[in-house]
N, C-alpha and C. Protein backbone atom coordinates (compact mmCIF):
# COMPACT_ATOMS: atom_id res chain seq x y z
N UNK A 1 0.85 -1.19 0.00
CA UNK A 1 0.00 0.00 0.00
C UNK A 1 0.89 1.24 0.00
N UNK A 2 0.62 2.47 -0.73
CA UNK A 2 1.68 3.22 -0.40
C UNK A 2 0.39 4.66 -0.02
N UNK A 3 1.25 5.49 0.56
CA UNK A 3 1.20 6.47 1.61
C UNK A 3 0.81 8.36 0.46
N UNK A 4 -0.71 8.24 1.27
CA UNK A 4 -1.11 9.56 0.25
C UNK A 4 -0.96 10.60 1.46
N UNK A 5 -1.18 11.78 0.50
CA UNK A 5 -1.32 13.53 1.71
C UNK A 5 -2.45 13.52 0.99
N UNK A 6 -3.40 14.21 1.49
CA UNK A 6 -4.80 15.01 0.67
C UNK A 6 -4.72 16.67 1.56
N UNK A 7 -4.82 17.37 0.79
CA UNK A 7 -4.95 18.76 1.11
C UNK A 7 -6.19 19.32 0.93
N UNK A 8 -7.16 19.95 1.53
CA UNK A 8 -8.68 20.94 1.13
C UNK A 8 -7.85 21.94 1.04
N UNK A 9 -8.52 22.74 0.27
CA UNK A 9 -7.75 24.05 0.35
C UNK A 9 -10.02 24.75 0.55
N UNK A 10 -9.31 25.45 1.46
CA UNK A 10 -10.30 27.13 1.96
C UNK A 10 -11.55 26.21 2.90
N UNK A 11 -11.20 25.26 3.72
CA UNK A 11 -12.09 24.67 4.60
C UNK A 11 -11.89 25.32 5.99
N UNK A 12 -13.09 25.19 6.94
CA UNK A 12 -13.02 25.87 8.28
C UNK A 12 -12.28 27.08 8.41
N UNK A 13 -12.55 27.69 7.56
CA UNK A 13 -12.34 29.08 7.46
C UNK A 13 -13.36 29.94 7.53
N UNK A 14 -13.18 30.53 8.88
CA UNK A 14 -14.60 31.56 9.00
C UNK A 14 -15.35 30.61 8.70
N UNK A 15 -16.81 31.21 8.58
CA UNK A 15 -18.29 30.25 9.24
C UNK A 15 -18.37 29.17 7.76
N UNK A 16 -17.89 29.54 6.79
CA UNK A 16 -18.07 28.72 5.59
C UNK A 16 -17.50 27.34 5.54
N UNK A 17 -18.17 26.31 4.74
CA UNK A 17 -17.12 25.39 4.08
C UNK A 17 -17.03 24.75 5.41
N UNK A 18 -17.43 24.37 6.18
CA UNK A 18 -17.10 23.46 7.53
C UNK A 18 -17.21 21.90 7.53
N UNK A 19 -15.84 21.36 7.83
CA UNK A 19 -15.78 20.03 7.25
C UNK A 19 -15.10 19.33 8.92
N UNK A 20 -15.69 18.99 9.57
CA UNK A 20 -14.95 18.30 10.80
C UNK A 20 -14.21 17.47 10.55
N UNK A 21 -13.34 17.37 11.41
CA UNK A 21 -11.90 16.34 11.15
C UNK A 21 -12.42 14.68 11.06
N UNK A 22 -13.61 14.48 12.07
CA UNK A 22 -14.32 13.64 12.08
C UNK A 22 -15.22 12.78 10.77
N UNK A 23 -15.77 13.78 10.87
CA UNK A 23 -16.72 13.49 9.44
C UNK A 23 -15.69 13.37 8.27
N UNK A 24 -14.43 13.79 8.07
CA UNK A 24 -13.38 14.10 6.85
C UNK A 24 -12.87 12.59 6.94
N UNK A 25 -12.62 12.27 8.28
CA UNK A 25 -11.62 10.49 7.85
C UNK A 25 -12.74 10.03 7.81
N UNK A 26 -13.99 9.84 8.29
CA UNK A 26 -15.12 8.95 8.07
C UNK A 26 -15.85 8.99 6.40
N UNK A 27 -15.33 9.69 5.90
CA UNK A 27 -15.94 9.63 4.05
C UNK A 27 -14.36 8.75 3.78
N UNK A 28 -13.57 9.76 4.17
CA UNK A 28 -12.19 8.59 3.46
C UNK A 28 -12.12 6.99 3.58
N UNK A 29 -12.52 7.17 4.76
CA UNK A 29 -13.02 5.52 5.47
C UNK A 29 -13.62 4.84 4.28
N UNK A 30 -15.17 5.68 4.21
CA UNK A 30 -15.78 4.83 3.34
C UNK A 30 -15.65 4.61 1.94
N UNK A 31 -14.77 5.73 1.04
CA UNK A 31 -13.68 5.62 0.00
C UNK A 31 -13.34 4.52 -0.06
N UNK A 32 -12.66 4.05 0.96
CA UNK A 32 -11.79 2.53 0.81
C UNK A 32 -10.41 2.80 1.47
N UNK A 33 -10.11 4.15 2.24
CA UNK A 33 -8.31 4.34 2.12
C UNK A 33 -8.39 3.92 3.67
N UNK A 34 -7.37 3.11 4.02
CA UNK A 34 -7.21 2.90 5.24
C UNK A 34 -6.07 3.83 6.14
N UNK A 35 -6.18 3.48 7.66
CA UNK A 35 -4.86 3.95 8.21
C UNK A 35 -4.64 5.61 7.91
N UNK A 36 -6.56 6.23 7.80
CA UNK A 36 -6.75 7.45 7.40
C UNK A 36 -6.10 8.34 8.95
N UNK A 37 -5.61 9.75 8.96
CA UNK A 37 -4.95 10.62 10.01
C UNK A 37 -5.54 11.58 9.96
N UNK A 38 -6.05 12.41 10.44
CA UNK A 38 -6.16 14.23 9.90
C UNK A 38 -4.99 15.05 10.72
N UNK A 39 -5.23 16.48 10.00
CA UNK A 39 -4.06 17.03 11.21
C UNK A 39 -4.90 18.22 11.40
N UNK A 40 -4.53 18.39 12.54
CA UNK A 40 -5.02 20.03 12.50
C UNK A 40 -6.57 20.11 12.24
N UNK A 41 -7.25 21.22 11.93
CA UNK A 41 -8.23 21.70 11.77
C UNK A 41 -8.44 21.98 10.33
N UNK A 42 -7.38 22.15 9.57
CA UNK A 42 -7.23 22.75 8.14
C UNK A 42 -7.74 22.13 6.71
N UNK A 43 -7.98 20.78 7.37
CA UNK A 43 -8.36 19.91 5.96
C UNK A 43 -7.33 19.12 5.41
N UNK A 44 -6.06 18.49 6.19
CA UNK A 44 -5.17 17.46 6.19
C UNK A 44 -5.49 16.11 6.19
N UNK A 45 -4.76 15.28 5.45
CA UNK A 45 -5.07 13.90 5.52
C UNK A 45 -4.48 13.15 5.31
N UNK A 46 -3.95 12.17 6.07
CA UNK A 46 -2.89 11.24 5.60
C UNK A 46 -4.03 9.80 5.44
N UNK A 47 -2.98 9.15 4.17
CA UNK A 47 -4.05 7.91 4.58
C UNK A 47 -3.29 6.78 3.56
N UNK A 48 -3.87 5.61 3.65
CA UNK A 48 -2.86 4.34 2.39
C UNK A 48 -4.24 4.05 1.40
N UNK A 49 -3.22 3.50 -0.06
CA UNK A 49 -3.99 3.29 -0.66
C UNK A 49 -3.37 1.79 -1.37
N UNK A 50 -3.84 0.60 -1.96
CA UNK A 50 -3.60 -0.32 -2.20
C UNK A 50 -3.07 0.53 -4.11
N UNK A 51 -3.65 1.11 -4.49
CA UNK A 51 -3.86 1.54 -5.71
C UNK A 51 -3.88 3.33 -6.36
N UNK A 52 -3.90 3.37 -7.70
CA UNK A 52 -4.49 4.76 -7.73
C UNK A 52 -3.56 5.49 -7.53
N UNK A 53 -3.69 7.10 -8.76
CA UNK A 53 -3.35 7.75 -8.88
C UNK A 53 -3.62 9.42 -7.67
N UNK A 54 -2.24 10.14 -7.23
CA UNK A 54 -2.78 11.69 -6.52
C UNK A 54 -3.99 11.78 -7.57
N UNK A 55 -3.72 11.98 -8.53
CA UNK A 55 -4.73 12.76 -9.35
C UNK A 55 -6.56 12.21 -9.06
N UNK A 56 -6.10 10.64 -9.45
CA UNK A 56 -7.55 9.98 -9.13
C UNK A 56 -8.05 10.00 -7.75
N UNK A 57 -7.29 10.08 -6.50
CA UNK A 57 -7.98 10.23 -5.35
C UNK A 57 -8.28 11.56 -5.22
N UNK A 58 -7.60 12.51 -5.47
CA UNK A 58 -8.18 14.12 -5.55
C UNK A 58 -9.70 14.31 -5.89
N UNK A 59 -9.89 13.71 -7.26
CA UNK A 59 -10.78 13.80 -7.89
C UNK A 59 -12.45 12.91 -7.28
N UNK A 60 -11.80 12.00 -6.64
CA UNK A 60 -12.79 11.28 -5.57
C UNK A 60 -13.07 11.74 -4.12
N UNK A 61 -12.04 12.16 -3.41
CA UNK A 61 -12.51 13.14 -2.13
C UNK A 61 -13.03 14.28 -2.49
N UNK A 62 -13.22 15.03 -2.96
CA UNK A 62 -13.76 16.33 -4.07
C UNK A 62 -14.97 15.67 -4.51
N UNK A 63 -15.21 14.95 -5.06
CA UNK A 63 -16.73 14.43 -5.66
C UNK A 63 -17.59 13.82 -3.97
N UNK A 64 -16.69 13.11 -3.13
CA UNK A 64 -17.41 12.71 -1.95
C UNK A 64 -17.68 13.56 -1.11
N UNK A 65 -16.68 15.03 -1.05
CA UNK A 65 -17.32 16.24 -0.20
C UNK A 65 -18.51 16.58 -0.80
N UNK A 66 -18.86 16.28 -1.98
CA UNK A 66 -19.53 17.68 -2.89
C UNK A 66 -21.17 16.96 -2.09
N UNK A 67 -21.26 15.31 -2.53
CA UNK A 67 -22.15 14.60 -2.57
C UNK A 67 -22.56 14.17 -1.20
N UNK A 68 -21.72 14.29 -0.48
CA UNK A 68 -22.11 13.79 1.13
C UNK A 68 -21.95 14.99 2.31
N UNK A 69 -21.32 15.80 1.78
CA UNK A 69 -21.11 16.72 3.08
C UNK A 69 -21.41 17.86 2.62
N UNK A 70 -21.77 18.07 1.36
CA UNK A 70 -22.38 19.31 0.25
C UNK A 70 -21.25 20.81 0.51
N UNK A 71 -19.94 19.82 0.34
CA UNK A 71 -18.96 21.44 0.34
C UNK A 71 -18.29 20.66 -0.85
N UNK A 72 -17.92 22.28 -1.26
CA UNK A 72 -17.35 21.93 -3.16
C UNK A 72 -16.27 22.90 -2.75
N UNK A 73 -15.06 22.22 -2.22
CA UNK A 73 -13.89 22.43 -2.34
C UNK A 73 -12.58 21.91 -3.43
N UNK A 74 -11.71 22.65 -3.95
CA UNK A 74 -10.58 21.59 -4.60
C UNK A 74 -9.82 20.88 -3.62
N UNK A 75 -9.03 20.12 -3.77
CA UNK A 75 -8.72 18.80 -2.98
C UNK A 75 -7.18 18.68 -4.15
N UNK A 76 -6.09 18.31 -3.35
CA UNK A 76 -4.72 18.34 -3.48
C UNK A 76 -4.30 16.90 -3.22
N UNK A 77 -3.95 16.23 -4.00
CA UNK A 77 -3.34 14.83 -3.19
C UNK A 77 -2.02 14.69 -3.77
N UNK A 78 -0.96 14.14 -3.16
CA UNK A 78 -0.12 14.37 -3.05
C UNK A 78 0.71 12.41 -2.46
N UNK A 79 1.22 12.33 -2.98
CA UNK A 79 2.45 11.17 -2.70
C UNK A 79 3.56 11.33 -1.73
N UNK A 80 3.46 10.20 -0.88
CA UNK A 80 4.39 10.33 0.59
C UNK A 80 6.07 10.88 0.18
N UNK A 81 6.10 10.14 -1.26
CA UNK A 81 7.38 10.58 -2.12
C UNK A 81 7.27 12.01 -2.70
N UNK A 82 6.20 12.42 -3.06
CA UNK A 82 6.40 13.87 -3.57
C UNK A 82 6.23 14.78 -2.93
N UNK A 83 5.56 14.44 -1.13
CA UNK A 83 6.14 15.55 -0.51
C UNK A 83 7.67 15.32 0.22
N UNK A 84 7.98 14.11 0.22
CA UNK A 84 9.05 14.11 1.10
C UNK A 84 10.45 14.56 -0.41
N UNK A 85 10.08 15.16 -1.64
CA UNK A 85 10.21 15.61 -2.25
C UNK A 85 10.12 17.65 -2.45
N UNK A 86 9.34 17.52 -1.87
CA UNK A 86 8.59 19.26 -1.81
C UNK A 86 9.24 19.57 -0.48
N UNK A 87 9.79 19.12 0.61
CA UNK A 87 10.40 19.14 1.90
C UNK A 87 11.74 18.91 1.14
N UNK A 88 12.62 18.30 0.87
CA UNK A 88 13.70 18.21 0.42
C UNK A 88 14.59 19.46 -0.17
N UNK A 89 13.23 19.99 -1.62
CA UNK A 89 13.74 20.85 -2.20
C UNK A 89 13.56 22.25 -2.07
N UNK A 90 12.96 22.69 -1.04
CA UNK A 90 12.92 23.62 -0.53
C UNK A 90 14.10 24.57 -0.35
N UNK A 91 13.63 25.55 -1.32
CA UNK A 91 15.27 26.45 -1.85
C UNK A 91 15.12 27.64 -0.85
N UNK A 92 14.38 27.89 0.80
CA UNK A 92 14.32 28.81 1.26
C UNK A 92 14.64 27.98 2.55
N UNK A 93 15.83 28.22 2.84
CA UNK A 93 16.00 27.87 4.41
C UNK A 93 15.34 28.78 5.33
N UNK A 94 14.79 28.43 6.26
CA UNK A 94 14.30 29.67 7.37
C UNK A 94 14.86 28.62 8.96
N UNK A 95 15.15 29.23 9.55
CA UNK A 95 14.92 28.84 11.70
C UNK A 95 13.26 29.13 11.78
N UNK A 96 13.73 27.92 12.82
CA UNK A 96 11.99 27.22 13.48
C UNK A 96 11.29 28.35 13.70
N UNK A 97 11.75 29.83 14.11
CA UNK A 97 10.72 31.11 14.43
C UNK A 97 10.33 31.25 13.51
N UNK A 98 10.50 31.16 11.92
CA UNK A 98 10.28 31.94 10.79
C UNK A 98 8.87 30.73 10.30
N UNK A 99 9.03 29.38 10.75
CA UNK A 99 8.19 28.50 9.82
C UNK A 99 6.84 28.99 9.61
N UNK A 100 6.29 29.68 10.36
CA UNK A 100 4.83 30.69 10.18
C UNK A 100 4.69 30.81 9.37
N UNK A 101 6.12 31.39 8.32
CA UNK A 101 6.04 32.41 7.70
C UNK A 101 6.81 32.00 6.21
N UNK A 102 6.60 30.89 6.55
CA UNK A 102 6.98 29.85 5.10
C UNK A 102 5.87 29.48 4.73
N UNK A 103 5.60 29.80 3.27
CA UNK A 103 4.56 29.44 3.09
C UNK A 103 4.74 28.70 1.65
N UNK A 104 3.40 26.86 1.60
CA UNK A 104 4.03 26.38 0.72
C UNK A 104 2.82 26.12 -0.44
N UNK A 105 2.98 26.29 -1.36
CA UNK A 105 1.63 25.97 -2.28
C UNK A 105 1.86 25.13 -3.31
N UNK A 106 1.11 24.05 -2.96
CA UNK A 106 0.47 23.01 -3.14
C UNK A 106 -0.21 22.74 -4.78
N UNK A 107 -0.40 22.18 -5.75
CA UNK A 107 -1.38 22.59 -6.62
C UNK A 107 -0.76 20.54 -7.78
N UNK A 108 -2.07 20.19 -7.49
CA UNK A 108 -2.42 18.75 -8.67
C UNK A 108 -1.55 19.04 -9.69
N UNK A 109 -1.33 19.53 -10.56
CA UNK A 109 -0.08 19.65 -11.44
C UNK A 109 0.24 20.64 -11.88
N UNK A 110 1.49 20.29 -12.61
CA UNK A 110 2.43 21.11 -13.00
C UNK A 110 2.56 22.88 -14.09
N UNK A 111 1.27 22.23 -14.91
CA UNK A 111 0.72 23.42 -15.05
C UNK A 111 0.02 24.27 -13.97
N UNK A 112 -1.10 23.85 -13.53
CA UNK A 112 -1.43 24.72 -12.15
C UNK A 112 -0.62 25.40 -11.24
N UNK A 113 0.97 24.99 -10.81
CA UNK A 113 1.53 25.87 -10.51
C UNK A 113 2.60 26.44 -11.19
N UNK A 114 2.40 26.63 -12.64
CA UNK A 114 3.35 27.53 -13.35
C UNK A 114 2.36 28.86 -13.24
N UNK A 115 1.01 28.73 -13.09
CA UNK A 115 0.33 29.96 -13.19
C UNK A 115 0.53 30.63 -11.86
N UNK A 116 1.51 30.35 -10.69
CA UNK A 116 1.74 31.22 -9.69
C UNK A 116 2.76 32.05 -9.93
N UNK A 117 3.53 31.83 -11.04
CA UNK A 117 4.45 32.79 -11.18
C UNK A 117 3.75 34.43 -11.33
N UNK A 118 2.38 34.32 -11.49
CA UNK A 118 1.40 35.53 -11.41
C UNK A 118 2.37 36.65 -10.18
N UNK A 119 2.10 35.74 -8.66
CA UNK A 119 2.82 36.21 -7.77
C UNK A 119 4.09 36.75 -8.00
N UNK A 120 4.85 37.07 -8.71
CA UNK A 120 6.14 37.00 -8.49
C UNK A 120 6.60 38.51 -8.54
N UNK A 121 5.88 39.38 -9.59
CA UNK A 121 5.80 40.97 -9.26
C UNK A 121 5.34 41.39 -8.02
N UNK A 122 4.73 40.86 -7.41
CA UNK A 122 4.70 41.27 -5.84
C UNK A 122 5.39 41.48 -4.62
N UNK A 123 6.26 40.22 -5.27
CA UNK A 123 7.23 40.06 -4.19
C UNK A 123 7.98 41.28 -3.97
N UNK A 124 8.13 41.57 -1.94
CA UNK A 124 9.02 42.75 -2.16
C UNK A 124 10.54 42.08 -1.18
N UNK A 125 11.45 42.75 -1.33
CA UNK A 125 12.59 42.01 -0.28
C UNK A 125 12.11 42.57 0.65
N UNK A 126 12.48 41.92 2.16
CA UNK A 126 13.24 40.66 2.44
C UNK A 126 12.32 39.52 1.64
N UNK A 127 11.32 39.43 1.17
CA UNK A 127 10.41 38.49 0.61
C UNK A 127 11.10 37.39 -0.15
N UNK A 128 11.06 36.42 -0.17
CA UNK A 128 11.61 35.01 -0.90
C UNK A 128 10.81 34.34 -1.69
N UNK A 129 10.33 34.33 -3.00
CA UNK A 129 9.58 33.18 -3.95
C UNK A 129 10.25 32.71 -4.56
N UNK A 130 9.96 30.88 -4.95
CA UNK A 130 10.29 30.25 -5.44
C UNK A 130 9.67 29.15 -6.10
N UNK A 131 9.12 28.70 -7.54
CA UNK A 131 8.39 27.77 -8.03
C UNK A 131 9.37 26.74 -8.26
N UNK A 132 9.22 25.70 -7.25
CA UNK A 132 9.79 24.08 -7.39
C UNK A 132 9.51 23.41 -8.37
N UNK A 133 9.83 22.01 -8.06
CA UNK A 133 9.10 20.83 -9.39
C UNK A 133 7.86 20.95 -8.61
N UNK A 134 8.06 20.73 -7.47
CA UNK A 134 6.94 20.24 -6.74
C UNK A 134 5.91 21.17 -6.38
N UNK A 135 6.29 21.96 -6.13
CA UNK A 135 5.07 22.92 -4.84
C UNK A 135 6.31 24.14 -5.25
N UNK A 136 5.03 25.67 -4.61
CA UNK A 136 6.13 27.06 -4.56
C UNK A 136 6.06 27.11 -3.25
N UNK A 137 7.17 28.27 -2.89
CA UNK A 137 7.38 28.37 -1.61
C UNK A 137 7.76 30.50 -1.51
N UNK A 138 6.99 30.77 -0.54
CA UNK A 138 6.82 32.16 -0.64
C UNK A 138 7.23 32.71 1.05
N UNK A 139 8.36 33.37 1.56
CA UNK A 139 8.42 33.46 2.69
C UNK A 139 8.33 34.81 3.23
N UNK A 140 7.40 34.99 4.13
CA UNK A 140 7.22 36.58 4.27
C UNK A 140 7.43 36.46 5.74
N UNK A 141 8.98 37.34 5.79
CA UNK A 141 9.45 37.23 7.20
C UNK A 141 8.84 38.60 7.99
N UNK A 142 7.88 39.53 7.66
CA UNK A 142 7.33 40.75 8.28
C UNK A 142 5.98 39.82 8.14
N UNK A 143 5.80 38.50 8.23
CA UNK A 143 4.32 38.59 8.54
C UNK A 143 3.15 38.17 6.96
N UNK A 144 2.49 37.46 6.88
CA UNK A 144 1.98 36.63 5.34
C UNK A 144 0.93 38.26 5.47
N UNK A 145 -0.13 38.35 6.53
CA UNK A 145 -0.61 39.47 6.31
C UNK A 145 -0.38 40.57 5.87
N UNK A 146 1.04 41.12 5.94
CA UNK A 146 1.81 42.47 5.83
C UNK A 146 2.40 42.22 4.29
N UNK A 147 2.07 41.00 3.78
CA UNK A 147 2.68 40.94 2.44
C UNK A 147 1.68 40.89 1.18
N UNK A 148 1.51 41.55 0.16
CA UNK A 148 0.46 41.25 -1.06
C UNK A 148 1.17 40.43 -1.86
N UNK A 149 2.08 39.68 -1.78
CA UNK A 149 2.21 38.37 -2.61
C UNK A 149 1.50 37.37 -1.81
N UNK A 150 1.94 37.58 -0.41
CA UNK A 150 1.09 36.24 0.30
C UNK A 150 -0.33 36.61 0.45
N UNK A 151 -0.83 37.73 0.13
CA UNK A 151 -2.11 37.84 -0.29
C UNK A 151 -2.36 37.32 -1.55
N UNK A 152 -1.97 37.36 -2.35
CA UNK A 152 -2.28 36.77 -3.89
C UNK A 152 -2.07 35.65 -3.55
N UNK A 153 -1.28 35.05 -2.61
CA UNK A 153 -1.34 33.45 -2.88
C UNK A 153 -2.47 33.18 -2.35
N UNK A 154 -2.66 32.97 -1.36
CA UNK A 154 -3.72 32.92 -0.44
C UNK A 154 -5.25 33.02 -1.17
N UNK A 155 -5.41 34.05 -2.38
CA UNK A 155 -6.19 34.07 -2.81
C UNK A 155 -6.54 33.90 -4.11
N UNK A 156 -7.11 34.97 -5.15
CA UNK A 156 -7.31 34.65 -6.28
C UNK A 156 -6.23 34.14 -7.34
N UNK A 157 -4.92 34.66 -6.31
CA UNK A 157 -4.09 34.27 -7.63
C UNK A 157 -3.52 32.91 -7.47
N UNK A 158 -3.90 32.22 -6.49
CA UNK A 158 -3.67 31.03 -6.19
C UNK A 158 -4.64 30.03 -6.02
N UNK A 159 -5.73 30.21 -6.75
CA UNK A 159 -6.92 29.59 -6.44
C UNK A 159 -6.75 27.88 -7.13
N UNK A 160 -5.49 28.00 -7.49
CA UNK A 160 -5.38 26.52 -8.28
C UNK A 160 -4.52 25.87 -7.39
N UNK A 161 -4.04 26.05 -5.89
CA UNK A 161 -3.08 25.40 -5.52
C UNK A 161 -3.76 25.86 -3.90
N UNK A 162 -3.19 24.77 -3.25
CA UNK A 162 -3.89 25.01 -1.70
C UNK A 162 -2.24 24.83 -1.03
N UNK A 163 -2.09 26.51 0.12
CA UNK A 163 -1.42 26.29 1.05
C UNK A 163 -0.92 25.69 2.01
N UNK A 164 -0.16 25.56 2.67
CA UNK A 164 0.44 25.43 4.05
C UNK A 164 1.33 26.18 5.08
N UNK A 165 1.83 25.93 5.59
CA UNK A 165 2.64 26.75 6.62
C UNK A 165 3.81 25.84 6.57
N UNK A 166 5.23 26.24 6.59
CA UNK A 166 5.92 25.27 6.94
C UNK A 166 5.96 24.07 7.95
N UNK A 167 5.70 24.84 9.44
CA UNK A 167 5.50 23.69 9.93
C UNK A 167 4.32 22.91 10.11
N UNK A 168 3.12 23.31 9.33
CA UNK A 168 2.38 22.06 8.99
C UNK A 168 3.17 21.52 8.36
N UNK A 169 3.61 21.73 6.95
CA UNK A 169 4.01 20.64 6.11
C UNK A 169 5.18 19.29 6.64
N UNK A 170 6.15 20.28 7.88
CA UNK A 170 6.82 19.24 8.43
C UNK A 170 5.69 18.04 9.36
N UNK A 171 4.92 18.77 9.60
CA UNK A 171 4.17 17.66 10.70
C UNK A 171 3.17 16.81 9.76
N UNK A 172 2.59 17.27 8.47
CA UNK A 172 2.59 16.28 7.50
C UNK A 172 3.33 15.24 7.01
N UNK A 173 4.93 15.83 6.80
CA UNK A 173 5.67 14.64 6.32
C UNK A 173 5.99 14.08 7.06
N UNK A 174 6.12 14.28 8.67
CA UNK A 174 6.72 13.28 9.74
C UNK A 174 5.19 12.41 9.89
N UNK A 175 3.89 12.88 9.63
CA UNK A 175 2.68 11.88 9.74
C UNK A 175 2.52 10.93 8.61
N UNK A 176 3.12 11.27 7.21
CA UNK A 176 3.03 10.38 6.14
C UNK A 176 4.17 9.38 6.61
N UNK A 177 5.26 9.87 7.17
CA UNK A 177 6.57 8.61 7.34
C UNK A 177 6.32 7.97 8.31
N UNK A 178 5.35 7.90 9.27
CA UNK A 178 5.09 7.34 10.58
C UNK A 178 3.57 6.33 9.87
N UNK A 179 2.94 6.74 8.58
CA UNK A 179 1.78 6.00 8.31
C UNK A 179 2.65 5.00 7.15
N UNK A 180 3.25 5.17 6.51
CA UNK A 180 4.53 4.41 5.43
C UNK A 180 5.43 3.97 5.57
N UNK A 181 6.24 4.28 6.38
CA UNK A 181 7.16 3.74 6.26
C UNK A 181 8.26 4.72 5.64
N UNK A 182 8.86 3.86 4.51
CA UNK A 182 10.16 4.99 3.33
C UNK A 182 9.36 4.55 2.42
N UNK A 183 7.97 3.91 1.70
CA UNK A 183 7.41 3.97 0.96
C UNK A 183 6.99 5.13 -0.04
């Protein structure tokens, strides 16, 4: 079996879109994915799959929110290898105070995040962007609020890719390697 991430992007945010952590592994459950995790409040998910493509489970948690829990969110899935990939290549070192303020975006493929280079006139220094293979990474050390690139990500101009924080993403990949193995 090998080892998925699923990302919601814009869930339990403010009164909208409310998806309990509960109710979220209990549809995955009934999906078929076992050894399902959530993290956080944010719409995280670790879980195994015997089979199947990121792309094809995206496309099935996204159709099972829409139909059972009536929220129509995009949905990010992601391989225990392609984030422990997106953690690897991370071209912005920051110290543990700054991880707030790492911010990583997420997006089903490769076209979807060439269209964040949108962001990139925004950026002001000290500001850091960077589009990976994997995921971009945008670090706003005065604060994601105080920055209008990390406003554009965050929002319309990133509406094809769902965030994180650095240290979610570490406590994602230490939850995918603790549900996998080195799978």
């Amino acid at each position: 079996m090998r080892t998925f991430v699923a990302l919601l992007r814009g869930i339990n945010v403010g009164k909208g879109k409310r998806v309990p952590m509960a109710e979220l592994r209990a549809l995955l459950g009934e999906l078929g994915y076992a050894d399902v995790v959530t993290l956080l409040n944010s719409g995280n998910a670790v879980f195994r799959a015997a089979s199947g493509t990121p792309g094809r489970h995206a496309g099935a948690i996204a159709a099972a929110l829409r139909e059972r829990l009536r929220v129509d969110v995009p949905v990010i899935v992601k391989q225990q290898r392609e984030l422990a990939a997106i953690v690897a290549q991370c071209p912005i070192a920051v110290d543990e105070g700054q991880h707030a303020r790492l911010l990583v975006a997420f997006a089903q493929d490769a076209q979807a995040l060439r269209t964040l280079k949108a962001i990139e006139p925004l950026v002001v220094v000290p500001e850091r962007f960077a589009i990976g293979r994997h995921a971009a990474y945008l670090l706003c050390p005065r604060g994601i609020l105080e920055s209008k690139a990390g406003e554009a990500l965050l929002g319309k101009a990133g509406r094809a890719a769902t965030t994180r924080n650095w240290a979610t993403v570490m406590k994602l990949h230490a939850a995918a390697f603790a549900a996998g193995g080195s799978r």
